[in-house]
C-alpha atoms as a PDB file:
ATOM      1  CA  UNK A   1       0.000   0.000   0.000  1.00  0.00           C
ATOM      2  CA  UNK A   2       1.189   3.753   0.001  1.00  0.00           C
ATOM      3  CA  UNK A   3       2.804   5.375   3.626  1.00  0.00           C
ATOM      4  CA  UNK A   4       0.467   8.599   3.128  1.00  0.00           C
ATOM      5  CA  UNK A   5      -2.835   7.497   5.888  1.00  0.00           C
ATOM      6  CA  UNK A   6      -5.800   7.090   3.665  1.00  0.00           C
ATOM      7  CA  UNK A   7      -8.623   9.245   4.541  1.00  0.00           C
ATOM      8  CA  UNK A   8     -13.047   8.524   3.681  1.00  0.00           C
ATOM      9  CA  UNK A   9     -15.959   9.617   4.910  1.00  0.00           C
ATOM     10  CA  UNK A  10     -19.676   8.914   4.269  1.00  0.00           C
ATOM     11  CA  UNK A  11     -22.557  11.254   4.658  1.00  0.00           C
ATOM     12  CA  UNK A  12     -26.046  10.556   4.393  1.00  0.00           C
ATOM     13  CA  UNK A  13     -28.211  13.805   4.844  1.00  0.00           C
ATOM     14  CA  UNK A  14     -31.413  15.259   3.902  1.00  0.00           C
ATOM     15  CA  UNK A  15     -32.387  19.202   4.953  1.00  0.00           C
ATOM     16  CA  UNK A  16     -33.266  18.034   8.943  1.00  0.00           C
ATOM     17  CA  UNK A  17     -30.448  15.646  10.149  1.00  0.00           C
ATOM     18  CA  UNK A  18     -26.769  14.249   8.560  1.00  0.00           C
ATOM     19  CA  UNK A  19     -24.885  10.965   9.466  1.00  0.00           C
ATOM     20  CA  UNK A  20     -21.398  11.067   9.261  1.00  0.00           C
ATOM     21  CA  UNK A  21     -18.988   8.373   9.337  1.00  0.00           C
ATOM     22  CA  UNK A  22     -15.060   9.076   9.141  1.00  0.00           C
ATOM     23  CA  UNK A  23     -12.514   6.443   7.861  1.00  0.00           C
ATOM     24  CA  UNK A  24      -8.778   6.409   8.702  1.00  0.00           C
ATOM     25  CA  UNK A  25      -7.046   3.500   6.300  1.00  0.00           C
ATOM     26  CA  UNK A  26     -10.295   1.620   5.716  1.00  0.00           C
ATOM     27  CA  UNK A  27     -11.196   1.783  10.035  1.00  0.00           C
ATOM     28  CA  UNK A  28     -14.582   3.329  11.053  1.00  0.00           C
ATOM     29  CA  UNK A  29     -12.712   6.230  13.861  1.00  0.00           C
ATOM     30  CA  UNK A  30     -16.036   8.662  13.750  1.00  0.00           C
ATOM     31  CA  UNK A  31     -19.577   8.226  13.803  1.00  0.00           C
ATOM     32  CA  UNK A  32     -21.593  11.660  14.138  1.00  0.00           C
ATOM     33  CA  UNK A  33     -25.381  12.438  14.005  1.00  0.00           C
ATOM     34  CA  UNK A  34     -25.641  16.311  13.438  1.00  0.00           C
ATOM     35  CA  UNK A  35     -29.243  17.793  13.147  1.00  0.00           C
ATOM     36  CA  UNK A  36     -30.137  20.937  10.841  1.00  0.00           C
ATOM     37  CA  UNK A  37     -32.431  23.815  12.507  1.00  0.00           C
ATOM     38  CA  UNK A  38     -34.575  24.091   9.342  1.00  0.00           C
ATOM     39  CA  UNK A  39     -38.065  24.846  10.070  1.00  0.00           C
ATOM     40  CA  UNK A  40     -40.500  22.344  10.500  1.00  0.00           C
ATOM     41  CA  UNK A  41     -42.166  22.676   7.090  1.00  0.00           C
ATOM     42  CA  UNK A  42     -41.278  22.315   3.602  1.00  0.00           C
ATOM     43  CA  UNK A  43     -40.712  25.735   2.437  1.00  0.00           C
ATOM     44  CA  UNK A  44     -43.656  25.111  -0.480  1.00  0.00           C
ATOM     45  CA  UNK A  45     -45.053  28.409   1.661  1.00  0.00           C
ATOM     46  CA  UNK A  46     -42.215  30.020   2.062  1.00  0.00           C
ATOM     47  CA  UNK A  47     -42.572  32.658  -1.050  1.00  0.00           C
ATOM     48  CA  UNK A  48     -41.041  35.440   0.360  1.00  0.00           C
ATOM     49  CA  UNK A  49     -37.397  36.220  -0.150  1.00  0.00           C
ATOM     50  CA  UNK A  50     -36.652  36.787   4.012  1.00  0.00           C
ATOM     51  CA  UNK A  51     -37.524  33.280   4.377  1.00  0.00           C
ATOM     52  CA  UNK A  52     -35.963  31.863   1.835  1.00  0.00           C
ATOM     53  CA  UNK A  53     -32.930  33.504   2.851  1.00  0.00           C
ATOM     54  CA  UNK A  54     -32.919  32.311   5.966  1.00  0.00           C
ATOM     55  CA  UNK A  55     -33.765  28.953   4.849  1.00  0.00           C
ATOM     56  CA  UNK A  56     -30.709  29.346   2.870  1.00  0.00           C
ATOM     57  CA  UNK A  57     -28.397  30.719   5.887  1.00  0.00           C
ATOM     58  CA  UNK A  58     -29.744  27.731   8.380  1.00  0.00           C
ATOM     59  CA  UNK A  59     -28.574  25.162   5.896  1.00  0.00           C
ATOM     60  CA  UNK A  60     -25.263  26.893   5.009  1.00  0.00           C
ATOM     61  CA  UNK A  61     -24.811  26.469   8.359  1.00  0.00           C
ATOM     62  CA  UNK A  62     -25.898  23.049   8.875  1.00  0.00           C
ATOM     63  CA  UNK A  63     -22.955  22.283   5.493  1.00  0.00           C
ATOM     64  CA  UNK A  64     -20.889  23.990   7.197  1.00  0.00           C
ATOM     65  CA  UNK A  65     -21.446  21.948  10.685  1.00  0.00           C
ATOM     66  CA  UNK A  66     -21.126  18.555   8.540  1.00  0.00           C
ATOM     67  CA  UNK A  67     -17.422  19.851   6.697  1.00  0.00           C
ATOM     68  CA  UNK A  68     -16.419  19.909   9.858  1.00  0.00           C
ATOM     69  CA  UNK A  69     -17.174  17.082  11.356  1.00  0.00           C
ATOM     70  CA  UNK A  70     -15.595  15.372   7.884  1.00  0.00           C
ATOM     71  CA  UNK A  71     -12.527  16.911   8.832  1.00  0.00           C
ATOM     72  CA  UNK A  72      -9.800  16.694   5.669  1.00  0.00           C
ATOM     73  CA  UNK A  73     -10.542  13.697   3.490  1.00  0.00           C
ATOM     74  CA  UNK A  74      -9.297  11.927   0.490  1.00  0.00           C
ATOM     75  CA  UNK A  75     -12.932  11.117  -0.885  1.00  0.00           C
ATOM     76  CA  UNK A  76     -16.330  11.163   0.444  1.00  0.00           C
ATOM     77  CA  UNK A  77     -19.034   9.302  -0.451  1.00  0.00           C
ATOM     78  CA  UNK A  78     -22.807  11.614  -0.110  1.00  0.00           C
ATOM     79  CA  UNK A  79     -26.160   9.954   0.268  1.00  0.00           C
ATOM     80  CA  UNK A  80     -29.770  11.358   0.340  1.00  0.00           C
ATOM     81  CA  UNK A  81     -32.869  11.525  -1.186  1.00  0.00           C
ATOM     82  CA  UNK A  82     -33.508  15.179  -2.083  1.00  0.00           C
ATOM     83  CA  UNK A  83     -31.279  18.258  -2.749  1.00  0.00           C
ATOM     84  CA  UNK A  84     -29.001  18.475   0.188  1.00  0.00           C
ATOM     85  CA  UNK A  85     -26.305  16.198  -0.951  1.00  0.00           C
ATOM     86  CA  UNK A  86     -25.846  18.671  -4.256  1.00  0.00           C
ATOM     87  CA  UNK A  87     -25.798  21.481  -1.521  1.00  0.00           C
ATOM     88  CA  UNK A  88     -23.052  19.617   0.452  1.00  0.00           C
ATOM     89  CA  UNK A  89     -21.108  18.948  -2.738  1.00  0.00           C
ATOM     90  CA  UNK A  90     -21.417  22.496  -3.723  1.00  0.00           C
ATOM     91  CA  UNK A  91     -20.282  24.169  -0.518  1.00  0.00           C
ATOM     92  CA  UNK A  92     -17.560  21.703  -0.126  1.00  0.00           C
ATOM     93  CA  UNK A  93     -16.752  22.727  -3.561  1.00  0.00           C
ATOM     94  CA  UNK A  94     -17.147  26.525  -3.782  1.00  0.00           C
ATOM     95  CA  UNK A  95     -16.499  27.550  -0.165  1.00  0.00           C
ATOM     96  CA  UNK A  96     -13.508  25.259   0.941  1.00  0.00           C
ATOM     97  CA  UNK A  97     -12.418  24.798  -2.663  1.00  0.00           C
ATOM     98  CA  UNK A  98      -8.486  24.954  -1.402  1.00  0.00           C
ATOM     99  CA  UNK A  99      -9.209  22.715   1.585  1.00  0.00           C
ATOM    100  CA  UNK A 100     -11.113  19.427  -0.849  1.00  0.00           C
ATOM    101  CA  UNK A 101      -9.360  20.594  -4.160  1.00  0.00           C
ATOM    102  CA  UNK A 102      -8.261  16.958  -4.242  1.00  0.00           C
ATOM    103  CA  UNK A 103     -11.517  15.308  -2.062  1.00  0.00           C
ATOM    104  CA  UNK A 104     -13.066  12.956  -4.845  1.00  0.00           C
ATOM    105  CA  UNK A 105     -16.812  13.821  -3.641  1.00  0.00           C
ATOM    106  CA  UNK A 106     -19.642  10.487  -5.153  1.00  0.00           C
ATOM    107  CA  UNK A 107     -23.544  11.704  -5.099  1.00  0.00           C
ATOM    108  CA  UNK A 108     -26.143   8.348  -4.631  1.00  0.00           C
ATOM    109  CA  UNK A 109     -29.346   8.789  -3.916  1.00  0.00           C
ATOM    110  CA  UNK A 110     -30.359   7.016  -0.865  1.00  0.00           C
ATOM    111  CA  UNK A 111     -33.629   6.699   1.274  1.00  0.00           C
ATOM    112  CA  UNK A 112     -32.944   6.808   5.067  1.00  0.00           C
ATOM    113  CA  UNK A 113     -30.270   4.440   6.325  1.00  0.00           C
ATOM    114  CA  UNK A 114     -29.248   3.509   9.660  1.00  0.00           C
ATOM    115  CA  UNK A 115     -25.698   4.208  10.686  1.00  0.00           C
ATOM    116  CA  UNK A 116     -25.548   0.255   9.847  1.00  0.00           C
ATOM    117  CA  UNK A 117     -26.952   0.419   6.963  1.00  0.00           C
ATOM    118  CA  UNK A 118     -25.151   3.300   5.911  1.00  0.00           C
ATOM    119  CA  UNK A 119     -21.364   1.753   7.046  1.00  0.00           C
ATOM    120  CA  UNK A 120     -22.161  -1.433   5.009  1.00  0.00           C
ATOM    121  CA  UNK A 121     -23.011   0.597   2.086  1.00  0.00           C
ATOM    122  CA  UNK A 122     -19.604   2.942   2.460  1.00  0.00           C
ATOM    123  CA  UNK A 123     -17.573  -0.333   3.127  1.00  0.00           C
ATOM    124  CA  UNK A 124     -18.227  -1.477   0.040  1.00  0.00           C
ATOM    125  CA  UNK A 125     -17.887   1.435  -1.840  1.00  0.00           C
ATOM    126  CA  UNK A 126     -14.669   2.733  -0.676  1.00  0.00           C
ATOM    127  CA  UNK A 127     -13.489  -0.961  -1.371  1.00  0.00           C
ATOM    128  CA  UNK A 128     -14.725  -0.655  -5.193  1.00  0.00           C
ATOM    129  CA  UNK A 129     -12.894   2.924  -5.276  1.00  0.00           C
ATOM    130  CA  UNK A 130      -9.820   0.931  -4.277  1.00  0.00           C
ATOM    131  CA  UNK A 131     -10.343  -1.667  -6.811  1.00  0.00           C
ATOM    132  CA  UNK A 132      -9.840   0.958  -9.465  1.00  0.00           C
END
């Protein structure tokens, strides 16, 4: 293998609540739950641009509460069934662009997994990314 540790992480999030695991040279080290402060409701009501706005703001925070938690990582692998994981991706992307220039960031789409379900599925695809 290489001397450099290898770095993964897995995130499964929708608006309300993220699950992050954190890999160091294929080892499960951190499991975090982090929950969003998004209001209750969808935001189909929402049509003024205050609201939006801080709909916006709350979940730039919430991204910036799961980078965090990823720490620095060599790829990351983000589940979900609606929009967040693109807004992850993109924040990752346009707001820590130096810090993940090299992160190799996967979108799925996933229903709601259990932290089980959810290190099963990020074993085996950090062992296919190996593979290649």
């Amino acid at each position: 293998m290489h001397s450099q540790t290898l770095r993964q992480a897995a995130v499964w999030l929708d608006q309300r609540k993220a699950l992050v695991l954190v890999f160091t040279d294929n080892q499960l080290t951190t499991q975090t739950e982090i929950c969003s402060t998004v209001d209750a409701h969808d935001g189909r009501d929402s049509s003024t641009y205050h609201i939006q706005g801080h709909h916006r703001e709350v979940l730039d925070h919430f991204y910036e509460d799961v980078i965090h938690h990823l720490g620095i990582v060599d790829d990351v692998l983000i589940l979900g069934p609606g929009q967040a994981k693109y807004g992850l991706r993109r924040h990752l992307k346009d707001h820590h662009h130096k810090t993940f220039k090299n992160t190799e960031a996967t979108l799925e789409n996933a229903p709601p997994l259990t932290p089980t379900e959810l290190l099963a599925r990020a074993e085996t695809f950090f062992e296919s990314v190996q593979d290649r």
